[in-house]
Protein backbone atom coordinates (compact mmCIF):
# COMPACT_ATOMS: atom_id res chain seq x y z
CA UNK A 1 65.23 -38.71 -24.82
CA UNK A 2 68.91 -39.18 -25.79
CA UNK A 3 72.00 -37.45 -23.94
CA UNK A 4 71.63 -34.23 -25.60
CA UNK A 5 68.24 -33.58 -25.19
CA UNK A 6 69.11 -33.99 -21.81
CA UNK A 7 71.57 -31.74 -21.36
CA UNK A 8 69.68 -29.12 -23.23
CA UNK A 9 66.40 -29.12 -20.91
CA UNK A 10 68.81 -29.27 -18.22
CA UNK A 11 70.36 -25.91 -19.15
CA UNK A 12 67.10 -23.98 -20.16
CA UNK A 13 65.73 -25.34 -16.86
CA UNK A 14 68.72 -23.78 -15.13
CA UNK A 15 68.60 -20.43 -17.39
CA UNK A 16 64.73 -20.01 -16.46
CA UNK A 17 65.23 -20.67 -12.96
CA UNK A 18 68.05 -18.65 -12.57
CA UNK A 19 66.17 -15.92 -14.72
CA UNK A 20 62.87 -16.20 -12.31
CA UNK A 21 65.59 -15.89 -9.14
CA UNK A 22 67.31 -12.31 -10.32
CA UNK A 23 63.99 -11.13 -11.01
CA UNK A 24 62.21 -12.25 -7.82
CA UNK A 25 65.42 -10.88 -6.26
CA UNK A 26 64.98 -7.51 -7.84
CA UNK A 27 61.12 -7.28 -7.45
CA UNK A 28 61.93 -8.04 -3.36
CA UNK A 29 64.99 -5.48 -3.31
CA UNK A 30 63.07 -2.49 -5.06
CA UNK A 31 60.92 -1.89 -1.52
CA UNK A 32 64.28 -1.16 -0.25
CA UNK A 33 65.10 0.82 -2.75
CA UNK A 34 62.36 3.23 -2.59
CA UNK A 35 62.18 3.21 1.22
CA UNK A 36 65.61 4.49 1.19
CA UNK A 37 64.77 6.96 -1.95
CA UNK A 38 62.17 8.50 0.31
CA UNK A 39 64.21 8.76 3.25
CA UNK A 40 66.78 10.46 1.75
CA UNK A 41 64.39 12.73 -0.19
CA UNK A 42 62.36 13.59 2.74
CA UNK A 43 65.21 14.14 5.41
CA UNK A 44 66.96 16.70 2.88
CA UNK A 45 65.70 19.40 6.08
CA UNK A 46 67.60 17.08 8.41
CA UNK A 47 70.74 17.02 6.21
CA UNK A 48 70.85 20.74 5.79
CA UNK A 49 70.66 21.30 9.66
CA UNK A 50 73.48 19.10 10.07
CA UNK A 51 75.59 20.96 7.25
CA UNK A 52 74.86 24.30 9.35
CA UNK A 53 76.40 22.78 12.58
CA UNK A 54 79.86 22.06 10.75
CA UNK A 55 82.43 24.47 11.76
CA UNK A 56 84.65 23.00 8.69
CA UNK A 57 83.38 23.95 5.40
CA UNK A 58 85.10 21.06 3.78
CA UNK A 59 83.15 18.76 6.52
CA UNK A 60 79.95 20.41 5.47
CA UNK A 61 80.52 20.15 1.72
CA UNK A 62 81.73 16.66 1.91
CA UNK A 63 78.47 16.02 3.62
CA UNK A 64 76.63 17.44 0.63
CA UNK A 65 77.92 16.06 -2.19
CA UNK A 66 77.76 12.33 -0.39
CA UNK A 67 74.16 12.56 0.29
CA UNK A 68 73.21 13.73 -3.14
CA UNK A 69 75.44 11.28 -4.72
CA UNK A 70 73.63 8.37 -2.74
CA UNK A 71 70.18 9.93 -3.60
CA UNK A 72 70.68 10.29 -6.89
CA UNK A 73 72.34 7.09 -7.36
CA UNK A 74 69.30 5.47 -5.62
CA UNK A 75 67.10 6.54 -7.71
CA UNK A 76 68.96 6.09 -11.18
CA UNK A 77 69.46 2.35 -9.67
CA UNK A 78 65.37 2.00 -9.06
CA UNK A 79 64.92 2.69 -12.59
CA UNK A 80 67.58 0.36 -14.22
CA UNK A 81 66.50 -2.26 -11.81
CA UNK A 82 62.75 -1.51 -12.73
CA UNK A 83 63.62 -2.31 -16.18
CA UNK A 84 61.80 -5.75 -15.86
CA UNK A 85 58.51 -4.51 -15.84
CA UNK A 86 58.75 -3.01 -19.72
CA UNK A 87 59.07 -6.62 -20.67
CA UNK A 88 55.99 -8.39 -21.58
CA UNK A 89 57.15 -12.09 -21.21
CA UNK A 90 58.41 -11.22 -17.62
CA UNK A 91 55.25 -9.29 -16.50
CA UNK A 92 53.48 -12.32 -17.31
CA UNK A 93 55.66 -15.02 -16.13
CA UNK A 94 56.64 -14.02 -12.91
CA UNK A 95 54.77 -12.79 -9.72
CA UNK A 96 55.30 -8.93 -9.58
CA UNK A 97 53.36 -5.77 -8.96
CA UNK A 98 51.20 -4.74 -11.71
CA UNK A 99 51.98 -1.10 -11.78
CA UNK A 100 55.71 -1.79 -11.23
CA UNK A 101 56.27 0.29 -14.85
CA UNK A 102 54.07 3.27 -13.71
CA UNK A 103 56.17 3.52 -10.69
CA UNK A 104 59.53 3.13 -12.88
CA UNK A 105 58.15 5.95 -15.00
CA UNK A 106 57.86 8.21 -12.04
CA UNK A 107 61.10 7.61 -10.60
CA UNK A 108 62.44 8.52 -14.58
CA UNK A 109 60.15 11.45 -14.59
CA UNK A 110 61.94 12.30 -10.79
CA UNK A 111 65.68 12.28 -12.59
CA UNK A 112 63.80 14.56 -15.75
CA UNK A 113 62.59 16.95 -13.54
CA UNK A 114 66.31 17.29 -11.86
CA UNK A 115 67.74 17.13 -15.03
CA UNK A 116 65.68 19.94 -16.54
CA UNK A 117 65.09 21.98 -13.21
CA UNK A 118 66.91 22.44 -9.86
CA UNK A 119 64.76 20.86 -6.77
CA UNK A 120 67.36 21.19 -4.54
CA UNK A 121 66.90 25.26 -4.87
CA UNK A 122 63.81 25.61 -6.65
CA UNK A 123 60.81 24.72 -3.85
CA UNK A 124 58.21 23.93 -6.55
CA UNK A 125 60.53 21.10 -8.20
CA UNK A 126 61.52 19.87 -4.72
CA UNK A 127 57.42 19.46 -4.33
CA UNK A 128 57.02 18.24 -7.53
CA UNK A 129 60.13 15.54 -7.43
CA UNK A 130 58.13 14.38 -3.46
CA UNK A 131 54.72 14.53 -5.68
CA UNK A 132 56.39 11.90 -8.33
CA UNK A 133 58.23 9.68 -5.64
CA UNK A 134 55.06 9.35 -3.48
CA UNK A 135 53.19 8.24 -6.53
CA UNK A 136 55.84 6.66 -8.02
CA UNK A 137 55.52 4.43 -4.21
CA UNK A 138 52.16 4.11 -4.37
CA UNK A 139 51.99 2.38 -7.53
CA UNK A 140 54.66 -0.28 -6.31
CA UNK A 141 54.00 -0.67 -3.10
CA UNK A 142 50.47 -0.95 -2.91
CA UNK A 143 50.24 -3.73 -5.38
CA UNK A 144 53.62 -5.59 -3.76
CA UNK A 145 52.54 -5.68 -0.31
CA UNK A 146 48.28 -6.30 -1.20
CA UNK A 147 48.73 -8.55 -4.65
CA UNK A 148 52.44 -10.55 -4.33
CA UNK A 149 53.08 -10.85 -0.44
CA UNK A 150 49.35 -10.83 0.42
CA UNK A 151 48.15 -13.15 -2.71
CA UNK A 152 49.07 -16.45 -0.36
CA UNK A 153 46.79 -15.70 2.59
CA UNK A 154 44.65 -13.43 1.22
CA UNK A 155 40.95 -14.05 2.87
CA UNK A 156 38.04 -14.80 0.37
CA UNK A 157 36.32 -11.11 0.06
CA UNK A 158 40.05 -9.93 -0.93
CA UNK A 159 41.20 -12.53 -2.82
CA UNK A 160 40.12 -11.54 -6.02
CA UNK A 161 41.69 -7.98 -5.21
CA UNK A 162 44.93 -9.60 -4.08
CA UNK A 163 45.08 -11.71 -7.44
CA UNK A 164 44.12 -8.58 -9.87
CA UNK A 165 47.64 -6.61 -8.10
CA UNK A 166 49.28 -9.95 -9.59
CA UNK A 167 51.12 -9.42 -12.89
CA UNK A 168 51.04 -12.85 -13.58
CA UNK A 169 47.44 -13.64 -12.72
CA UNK A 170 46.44 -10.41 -14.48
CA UNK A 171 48.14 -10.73 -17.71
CA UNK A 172 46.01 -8.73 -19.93
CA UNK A 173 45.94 -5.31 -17.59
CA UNK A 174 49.51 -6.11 -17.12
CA UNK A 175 50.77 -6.13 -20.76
CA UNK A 176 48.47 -2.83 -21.54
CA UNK A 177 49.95 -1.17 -18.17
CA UNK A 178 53.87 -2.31 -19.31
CA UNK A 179 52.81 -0.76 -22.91
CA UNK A 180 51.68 2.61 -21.24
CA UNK A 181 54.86 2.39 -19.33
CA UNK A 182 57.03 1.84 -22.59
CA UNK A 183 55.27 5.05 -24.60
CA UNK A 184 56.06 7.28 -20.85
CA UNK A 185 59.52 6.47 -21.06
CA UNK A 186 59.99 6.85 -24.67
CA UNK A 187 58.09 10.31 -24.56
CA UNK A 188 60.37 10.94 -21.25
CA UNK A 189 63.41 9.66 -22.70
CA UNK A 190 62.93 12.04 -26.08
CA UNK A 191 62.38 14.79 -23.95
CA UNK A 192 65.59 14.24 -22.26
CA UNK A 193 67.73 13.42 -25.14
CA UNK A 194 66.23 16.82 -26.83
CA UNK A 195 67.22 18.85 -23.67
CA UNK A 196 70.20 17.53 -23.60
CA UNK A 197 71.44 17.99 -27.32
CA UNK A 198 69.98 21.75 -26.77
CA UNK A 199 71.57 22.65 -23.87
CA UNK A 200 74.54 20.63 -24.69
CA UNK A 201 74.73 19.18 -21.28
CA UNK A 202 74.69 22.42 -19.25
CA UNK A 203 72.22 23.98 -17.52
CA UNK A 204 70.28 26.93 -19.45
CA UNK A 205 71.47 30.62 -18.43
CA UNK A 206 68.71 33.54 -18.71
CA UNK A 207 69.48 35.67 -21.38
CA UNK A 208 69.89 39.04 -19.48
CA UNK A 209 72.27 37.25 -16.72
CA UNK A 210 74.46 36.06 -19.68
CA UNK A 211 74.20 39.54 -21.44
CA UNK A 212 75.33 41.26 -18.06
């Protein structure tokens, strides 16, 4: 091997392993993500008792707009960060959950739904958002916590359970899973995009309020 061979493995051995870190990084930061996703979702009734004890409406709006901000952002961060999972070669390399993309779609399908419809005044897409987030952390935590943290010192009669929550010692149901994951988001995606360029960014009026 002369001195440039050298070099090169040296840097593709440093470009993998630095690969493998941000995405065992990101795959160990999502739990937080979601836990805090949930909170925040779920203690919207604990929020809006606070905003009625402000005596200063600028207190109580300011109050508002941070907490929605932070949820929202939350979320729109759990999906960018969830990209990984709609990549076949990563699925398959590293050691994440196996429904990772199902639980990426949700959390898109959660920013659709508030997109399209109002859950923060509308109680059946406030159900329906909590409906999509508690699936959304079913699908990732269930395999995280019982298939990657559990794979290690899993006992015999759940070993084989433990391994199939592996993405990388399940390739095959992991590469059909990310492709169902892909076609969601595309279909979810269009479906945005087409609201979007019909609406032209603004919510949709009825026609006999805007005729009043």
């Amino acid at each position: 091997m002369n001195t440039d061979q050298l070099t090169q493995a040296i840097i593709t051995g440093i470009g993998a392993g630095g690969e493998q870190f941000l995405e065992g990084t990101l795959a160990a930061a999502l739990p937080i993500i979601w836990l805090a996703i949930l909170g925040l979702h779920l203690g919207r009734p604990y929020i809006l008792d606070m905003i009625d004890r402000f005596t200063l409406r600028l207190g109580a709006d300011l109050l508002w707009l941070v907490y929605v901000a932070l949820r929202d952002l939350l979320i729109i961060s759990g999906v960018i960060m969830s990209f990984m999972f709609f990549f076949p070669d990563v699925v398959i390399t590293d050691q994440l959950p196996i429904t990772g993309g199902l639980a990426a779609c949700c959390l898109f399908a959660a920013l659709l739904v508030k997109l399209i419809g109002d859950p923060d005044h509308s109680l059946r897409d406030f159900r329906l958002v909590t409906y999509l987030l508690g699936l959304g952390a079913i699908f990732y935590f269930i395999p995280y916590v019982l298939g990657v943290q559990f794979n290690a010192v899993a006992p015999a009669p759940l070993a084989a359970l433990s391994t199939f929550l592996v993405s990388s010692s399940n390739p095959g149901w992991a590469i059909g899973i990310g492709y169902v994951s892909i076609v969601l988001l595309a279909i979810m995606g269009a479906i945005a995009a087409g609201y979007t360029l019909r609406t032209g960014g603004r919510p949709e009026v009825p026609e006999q309020a805007s005729e009043k």
